[in-house]
Protein backbone atom coordinates (compact mmCIF):
# COMPACT_ATOMS: atom_id res chain seq x y z
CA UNK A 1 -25.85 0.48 22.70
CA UNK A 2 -25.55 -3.00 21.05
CA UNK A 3 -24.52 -1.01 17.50
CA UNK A 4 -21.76 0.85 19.57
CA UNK A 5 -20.37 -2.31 20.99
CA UNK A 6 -20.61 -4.26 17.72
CA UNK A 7 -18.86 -1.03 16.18
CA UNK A 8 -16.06 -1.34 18.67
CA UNK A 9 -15.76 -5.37 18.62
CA UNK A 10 -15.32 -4.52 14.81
CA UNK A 11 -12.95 -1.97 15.22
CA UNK A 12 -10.39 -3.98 17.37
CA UNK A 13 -10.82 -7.12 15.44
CA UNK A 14 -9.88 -4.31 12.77
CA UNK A 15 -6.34 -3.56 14.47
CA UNK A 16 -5.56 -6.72 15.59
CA UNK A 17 -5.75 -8.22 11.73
CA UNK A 18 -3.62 -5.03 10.86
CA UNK A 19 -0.93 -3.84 13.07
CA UNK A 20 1.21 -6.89 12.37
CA UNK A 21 1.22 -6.26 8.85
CA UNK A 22 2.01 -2.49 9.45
CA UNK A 23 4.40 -3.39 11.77
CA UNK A 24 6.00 -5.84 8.92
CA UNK A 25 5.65 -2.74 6.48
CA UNK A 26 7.51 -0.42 8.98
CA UNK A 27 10.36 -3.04 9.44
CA UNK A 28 10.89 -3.16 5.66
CA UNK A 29 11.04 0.48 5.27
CA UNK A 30 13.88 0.34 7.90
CA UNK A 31 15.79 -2.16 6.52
CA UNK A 32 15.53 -0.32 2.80
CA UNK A 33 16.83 3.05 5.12
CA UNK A 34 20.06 1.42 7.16
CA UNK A 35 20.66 -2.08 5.41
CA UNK A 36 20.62 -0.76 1.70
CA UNK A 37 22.91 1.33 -0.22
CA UNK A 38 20.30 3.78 -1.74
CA UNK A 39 22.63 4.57 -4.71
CA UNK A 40 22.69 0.39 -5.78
CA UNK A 41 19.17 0.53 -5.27
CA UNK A 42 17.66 3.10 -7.63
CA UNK A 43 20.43 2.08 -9.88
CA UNK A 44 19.23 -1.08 -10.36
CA UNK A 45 15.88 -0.02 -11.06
CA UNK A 46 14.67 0.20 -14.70
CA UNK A 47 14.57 3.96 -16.05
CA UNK A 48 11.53 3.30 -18.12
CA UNK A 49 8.58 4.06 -16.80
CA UNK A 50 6.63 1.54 -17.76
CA UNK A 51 8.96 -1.59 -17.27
CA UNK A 52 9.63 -0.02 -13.55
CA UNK A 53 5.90 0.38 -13.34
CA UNK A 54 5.84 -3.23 -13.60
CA UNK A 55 8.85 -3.78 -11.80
CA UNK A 56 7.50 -2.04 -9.05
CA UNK A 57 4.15 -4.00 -9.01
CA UNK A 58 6.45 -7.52 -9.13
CA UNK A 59 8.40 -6.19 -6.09
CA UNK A 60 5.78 -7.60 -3.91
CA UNK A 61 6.49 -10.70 -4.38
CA UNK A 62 10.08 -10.72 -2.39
CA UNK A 63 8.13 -7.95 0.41
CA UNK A 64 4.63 -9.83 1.31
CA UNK A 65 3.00 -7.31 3.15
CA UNK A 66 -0.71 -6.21 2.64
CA UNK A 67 -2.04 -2.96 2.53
CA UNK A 68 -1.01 -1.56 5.56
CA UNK A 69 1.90 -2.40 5.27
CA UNK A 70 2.87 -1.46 1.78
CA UNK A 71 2.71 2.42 1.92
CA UNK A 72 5.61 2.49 4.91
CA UNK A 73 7.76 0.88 2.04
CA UNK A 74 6.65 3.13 -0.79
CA UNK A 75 7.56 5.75 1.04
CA UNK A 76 10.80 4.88 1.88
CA UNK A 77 11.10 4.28 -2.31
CA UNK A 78 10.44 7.37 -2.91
CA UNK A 79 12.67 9.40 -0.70
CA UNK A 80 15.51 6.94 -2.11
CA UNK A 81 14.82 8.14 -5.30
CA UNK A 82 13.39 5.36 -6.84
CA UNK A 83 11.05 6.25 -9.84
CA UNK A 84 7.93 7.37 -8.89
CA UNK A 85 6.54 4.39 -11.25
CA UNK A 86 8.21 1.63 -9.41
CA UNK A 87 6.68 2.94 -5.77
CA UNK A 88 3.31 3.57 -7.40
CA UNK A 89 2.97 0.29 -8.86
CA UNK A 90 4.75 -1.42 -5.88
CA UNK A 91 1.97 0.12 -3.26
CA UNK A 92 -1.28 -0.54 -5.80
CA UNK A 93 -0.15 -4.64 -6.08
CA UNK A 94 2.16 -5.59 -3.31
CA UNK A 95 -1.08 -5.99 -1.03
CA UNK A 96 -2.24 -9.07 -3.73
CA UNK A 97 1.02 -9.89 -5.68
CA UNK A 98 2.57 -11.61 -2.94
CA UNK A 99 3.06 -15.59 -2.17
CA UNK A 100 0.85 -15.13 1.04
CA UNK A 101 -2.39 -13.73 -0.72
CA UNK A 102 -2.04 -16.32 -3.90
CA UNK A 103 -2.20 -19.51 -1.40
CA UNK A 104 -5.06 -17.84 1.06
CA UNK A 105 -6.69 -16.63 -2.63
CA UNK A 106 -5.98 -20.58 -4.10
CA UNK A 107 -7.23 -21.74 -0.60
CA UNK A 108 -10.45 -20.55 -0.95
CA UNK A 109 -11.63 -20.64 -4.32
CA UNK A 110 -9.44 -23.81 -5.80
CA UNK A 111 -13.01 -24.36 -6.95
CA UNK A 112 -13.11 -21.67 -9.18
CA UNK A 113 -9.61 -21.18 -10.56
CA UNK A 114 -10.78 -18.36 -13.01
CA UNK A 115 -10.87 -15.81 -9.73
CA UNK A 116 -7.78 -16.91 -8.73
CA UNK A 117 -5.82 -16.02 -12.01
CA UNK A 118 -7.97 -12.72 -12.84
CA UNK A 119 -7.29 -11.27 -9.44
CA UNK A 120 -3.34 -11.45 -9.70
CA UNK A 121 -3.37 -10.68 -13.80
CA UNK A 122 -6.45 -8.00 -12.94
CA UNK A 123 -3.93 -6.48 -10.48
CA UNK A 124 -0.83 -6.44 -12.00
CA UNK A 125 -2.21 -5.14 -15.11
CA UNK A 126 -3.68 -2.21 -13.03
CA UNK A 127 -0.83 -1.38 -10.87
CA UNK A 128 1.60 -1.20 -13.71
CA UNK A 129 -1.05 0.64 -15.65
CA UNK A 130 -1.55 3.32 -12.82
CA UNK A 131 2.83 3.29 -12.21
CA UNK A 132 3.22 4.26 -15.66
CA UNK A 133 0.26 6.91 -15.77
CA UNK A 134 1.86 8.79 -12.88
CA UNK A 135 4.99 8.36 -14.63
CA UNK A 136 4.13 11.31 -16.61
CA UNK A 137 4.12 13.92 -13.63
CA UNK A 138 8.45 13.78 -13.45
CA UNK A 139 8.12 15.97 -10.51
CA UNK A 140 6.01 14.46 -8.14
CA UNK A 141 6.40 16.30 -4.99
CA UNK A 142 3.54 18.28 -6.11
CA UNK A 143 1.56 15.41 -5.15
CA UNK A 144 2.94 14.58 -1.90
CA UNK A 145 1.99 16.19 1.80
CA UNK A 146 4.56 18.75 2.62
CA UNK A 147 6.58 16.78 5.27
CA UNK A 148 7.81 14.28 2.35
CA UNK A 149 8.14 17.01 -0.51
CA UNK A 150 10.24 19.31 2.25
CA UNK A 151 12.77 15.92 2.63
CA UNK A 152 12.91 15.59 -0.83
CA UNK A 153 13.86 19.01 -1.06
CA UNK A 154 16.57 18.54 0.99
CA UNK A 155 17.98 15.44 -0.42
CA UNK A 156 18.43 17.03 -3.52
CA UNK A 157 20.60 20.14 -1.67
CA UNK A 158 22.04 17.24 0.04
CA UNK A 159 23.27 15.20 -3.34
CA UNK A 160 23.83 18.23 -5.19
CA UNK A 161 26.47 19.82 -2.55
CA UNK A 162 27.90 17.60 0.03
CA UNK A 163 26.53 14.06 -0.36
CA UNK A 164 24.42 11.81 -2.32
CA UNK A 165 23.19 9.86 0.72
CA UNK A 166 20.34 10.77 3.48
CA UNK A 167 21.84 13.07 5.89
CA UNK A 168 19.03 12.85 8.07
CA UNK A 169 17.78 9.33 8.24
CA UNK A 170 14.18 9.14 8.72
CA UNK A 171 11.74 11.62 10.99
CA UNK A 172 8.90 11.63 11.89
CA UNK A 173 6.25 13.85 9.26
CA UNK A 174 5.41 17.17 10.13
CA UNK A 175 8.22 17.70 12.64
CA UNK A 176 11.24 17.57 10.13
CA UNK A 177 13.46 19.63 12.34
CA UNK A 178 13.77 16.19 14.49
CA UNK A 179 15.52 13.91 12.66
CA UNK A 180 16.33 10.78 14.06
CA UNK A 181 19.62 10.75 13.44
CA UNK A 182 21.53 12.86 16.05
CA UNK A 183 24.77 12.10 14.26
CA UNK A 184 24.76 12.82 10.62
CA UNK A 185 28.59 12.52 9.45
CA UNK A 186 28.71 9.51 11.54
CA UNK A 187 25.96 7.55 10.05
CA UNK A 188 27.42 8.52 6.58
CA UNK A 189 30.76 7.60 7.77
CA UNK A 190 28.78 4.05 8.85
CA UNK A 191 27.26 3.03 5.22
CA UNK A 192 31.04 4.80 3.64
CA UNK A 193 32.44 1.55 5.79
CA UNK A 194 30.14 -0.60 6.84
CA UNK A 195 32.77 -2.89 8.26
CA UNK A 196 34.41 -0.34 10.48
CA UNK A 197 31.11 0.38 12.11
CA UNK A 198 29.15 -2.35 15.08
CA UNK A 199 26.12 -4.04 13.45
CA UNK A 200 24.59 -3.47 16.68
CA UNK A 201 24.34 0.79 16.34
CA UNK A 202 22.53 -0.12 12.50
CA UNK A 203 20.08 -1.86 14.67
CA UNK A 204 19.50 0.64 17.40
CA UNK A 205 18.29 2.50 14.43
CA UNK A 206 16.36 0.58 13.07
CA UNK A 207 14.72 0.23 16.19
CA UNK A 208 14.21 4.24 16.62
CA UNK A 209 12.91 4.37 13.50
CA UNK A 210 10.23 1.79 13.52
CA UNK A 211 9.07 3.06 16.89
CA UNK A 212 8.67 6.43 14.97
CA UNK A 213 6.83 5.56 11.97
CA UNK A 214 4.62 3.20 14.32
CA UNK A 215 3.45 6.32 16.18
CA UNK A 216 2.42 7.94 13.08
CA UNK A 217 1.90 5.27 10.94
CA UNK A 218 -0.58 3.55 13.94
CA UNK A 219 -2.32 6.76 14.31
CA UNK A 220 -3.37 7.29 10.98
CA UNK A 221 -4.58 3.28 10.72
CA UNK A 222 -6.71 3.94 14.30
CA UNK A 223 -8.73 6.47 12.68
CA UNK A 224 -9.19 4.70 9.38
CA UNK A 225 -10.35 1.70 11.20
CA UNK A 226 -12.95 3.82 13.73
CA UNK A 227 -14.14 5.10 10.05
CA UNK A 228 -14.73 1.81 8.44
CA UNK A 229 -15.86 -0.21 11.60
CA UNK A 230 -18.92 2.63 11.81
CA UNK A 231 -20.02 2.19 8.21
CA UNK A 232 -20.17 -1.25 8.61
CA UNK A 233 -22.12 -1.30 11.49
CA UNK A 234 -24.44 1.95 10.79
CA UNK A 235 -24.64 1.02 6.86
CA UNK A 236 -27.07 -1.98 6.35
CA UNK A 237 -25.17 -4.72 4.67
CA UNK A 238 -28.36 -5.69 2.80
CA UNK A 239 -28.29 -2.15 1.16
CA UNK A 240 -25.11 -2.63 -0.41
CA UNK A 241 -26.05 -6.00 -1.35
CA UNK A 242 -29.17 -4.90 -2.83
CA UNK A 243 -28.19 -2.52 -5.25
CA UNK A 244 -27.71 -5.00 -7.91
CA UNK A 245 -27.06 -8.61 -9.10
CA UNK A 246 -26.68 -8.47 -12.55
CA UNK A 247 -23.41 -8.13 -14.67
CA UNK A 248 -23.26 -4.33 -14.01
CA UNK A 249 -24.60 -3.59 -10.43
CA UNK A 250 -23.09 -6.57 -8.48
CA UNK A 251 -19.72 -5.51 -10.18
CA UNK A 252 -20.69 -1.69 -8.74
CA UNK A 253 -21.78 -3.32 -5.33
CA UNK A 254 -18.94 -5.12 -4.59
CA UNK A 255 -16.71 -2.24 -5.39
CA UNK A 256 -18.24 0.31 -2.60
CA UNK A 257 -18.49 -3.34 -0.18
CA UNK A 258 -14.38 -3.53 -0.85
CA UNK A 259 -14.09 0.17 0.01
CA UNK A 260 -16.49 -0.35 3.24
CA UNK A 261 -15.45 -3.09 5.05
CA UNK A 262 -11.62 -3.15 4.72
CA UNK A 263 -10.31 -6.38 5.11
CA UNK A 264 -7.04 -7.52 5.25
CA UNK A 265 -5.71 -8.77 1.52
CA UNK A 266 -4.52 -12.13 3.24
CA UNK A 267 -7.94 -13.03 4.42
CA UNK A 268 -10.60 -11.10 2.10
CA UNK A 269 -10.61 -14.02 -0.30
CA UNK A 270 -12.79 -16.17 2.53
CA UNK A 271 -14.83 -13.01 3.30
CA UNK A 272 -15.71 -12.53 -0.81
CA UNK A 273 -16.15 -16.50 -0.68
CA UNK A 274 -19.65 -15.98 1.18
CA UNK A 275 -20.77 -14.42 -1.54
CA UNK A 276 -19.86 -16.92 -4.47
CA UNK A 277 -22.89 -18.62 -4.81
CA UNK A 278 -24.75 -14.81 -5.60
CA UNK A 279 -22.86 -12.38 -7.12
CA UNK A 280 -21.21 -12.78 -10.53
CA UNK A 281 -17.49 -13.71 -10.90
CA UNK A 282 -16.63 -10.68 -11.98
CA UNK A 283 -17.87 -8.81 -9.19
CA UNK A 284 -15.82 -11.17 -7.01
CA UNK A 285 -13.03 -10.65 -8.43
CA UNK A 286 -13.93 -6.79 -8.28
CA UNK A 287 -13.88 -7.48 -4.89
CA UNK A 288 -10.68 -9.09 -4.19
CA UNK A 289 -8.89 -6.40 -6.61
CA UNK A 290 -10.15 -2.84 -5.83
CA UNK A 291 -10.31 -4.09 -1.93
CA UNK A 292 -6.51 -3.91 -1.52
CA UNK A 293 -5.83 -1.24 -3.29
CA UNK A 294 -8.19 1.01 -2.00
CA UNK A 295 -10.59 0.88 1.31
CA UNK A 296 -10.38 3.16 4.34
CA UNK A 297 -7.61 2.19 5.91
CA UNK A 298 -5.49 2.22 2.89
CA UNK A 299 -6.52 5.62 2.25
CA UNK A 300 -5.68 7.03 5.87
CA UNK A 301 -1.98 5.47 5.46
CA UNK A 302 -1.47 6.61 1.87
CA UNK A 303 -2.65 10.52 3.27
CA UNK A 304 0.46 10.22 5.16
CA UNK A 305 2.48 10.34 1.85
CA UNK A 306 0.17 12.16 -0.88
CA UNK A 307 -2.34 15.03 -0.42
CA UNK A 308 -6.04 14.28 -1.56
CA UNK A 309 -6.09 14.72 -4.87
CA UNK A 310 -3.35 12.21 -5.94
CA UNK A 311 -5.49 9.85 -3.94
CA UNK A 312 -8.45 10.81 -5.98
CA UNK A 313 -6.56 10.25 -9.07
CA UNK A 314 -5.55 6.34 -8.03
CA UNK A 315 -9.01 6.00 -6.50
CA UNK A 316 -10.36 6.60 -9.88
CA UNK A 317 -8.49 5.48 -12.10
CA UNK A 318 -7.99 1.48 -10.12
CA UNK A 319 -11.91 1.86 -9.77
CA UNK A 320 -12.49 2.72 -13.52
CA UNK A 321 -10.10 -0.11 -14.59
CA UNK A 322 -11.38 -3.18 -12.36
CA UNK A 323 -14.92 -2.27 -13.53
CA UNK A 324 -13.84 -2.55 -17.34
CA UNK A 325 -11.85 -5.65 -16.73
CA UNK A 326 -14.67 -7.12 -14.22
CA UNK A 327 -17.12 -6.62 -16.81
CA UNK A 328 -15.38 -7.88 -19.78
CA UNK A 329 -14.93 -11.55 -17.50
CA UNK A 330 -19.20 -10.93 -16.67
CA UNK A 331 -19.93 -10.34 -20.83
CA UNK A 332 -17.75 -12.48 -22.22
CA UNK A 333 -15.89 -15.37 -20.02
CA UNK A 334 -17.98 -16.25 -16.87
């Protein structure tokens, strides 16, 4: 009974450190769809792939949101159009390439400067890496869930026959044949003139359309919470801990404790700071890269967008990468 409760406390503390940010991520993604003029968007955006990899990994800095709310906005870069290199590498480093995480990161370890500058050069390296990688797949609605491949689908008829902006707005995944907007011709007719139109109907959408994503969005994030709050609580800590402290294990162990206990990018630098005075530098910085990028809330939000085996792919390759660059800092720097 006391692990249940303990796996519940966990779970709402969980939520409460999240939803905000998801919530921030949601408003973003609404203010891309009714406040932006897709077409200046993706037209501004560099055409080679790597350069908008990295482009896409530096975007974080003007959208600080952490990894729950990142994927909201990669989504909506997607079905803009924007290069699948620039939303890739914007949802692997906006969680840690942002002004908020580089203070708390700087708060916590102004001791050890090293971590500070290896976590945001570890994960900007990786992002951009990963951007450009998936670069190569030029259609990548193979590797999205059906829901955001179908909308895709039908932007193209759209832009192809009547008009190169979303005719739909947003809707809610799965249930495509509810689109938001009721109105199509009139919203088009809206961002045609913006100045003919009252700012007050762009935010009545805005508001539909971050009560929608919240509802699926949310859902998702509940589960992946419930998932990591019972591994933490029903997975001794001192396993994980004990499967290694030299250059190669701890660097291992802190990658599956990253995965486990999904913390918040904003505050994970404090959590990783407990562990400082035992594990290696490079396995904290492991820590404080891989977490962000992938743990098990991160994963439930980004099933929203891609099916399984995309995930695999970024699972692997940001795990194969951080342990390469971690270990390099262990061998030859700390």
């Amino acid at each position: 009974m006391a692990q249940i409760n303990s796996a519940f406390t966990l779970f709402m503390s969980l939520m409460v450190e999240a939803m905000p940010f998801l919530l921030l991520g949601v408003l973003f993604s609404g203010l891309l769809q009714f406040f932006i003029d897709e077409r200046k968007l993706v037209a501004i955006l560099p055409k080679n792939a790597f350069l908008g990899a990295f482009v896409g990994s530096c975007i974080g800095f003007l959208f600080p949101v952490c990894e729950c709310g990142n994927v909201p906005v990669a989504r909506r870069l997607l079905l803009q159009g924007a290069p699948t290199s620039v939303a890739i590498g914007f949802l692997l480093a906006a969680p840690t390439i942002n002004p908020i995480v580089f203070w708390a990161t700087w708060t916590a370890f102004r001791d050890q400067p090293e971590v500070v500058f290896f976590r945001i050069l570890f994960s900007l390296i990786i992002a951009t890496v990963i951007g450009w990688v998936f670069s190569v797949q030029k259609d990548v609605r193979p590797l999205l869930q059906s829901g955001v491949a179908a909308y895709m689908n039908r932007k193209l008829e759209a832009s192809s026959s009547a008009s190169p902006l979303l005719q739909s707005g947003t809707y809610f995944l799965g249930q495509s044949n509810k689109p938001l907007i009721t109105d199509p011709l009139e919203y088009q007719a809206m961002l045609s003139n913006k100045t003919e139109k009252p700012a007050n109907y762009r935010f009545h959408l805005l508001l539909d359309n971050t009560i929608q994503e919240m509802r699926e969005l949310g859902g998702v994030l509940v589960l992946g919470s419930a998932i990591a709050a019972i591994l933490q609580v029903f997975v001794p800590r001192d396993f994980i801990l004990g499967l290694g402290q030299d250059n190669v294990t701890s660097i291992l162990a802190m990658l599956l404790l990253a995965a486990v206990v999904s913390i918040c990018s904003t505050v994970d630098s404090f959590f990783a700071l407990s562990f400082a005075s035992t594990f290696t530098t490079g396995s904290l910085v492991a820590f404080l890269v891989f977490g962000p990028m992938i743990d098990l809330k991160g994963v439930g939000l980004m099933l929203s967008v891609f099916k399984p085996r995309a995930i695999l792919y970024i699972f692997g390759l940001a795990g194969l990468l951080t342990f390469l660059f971690c270990l390099f800092v262990n061998l030859y720097i700390s």
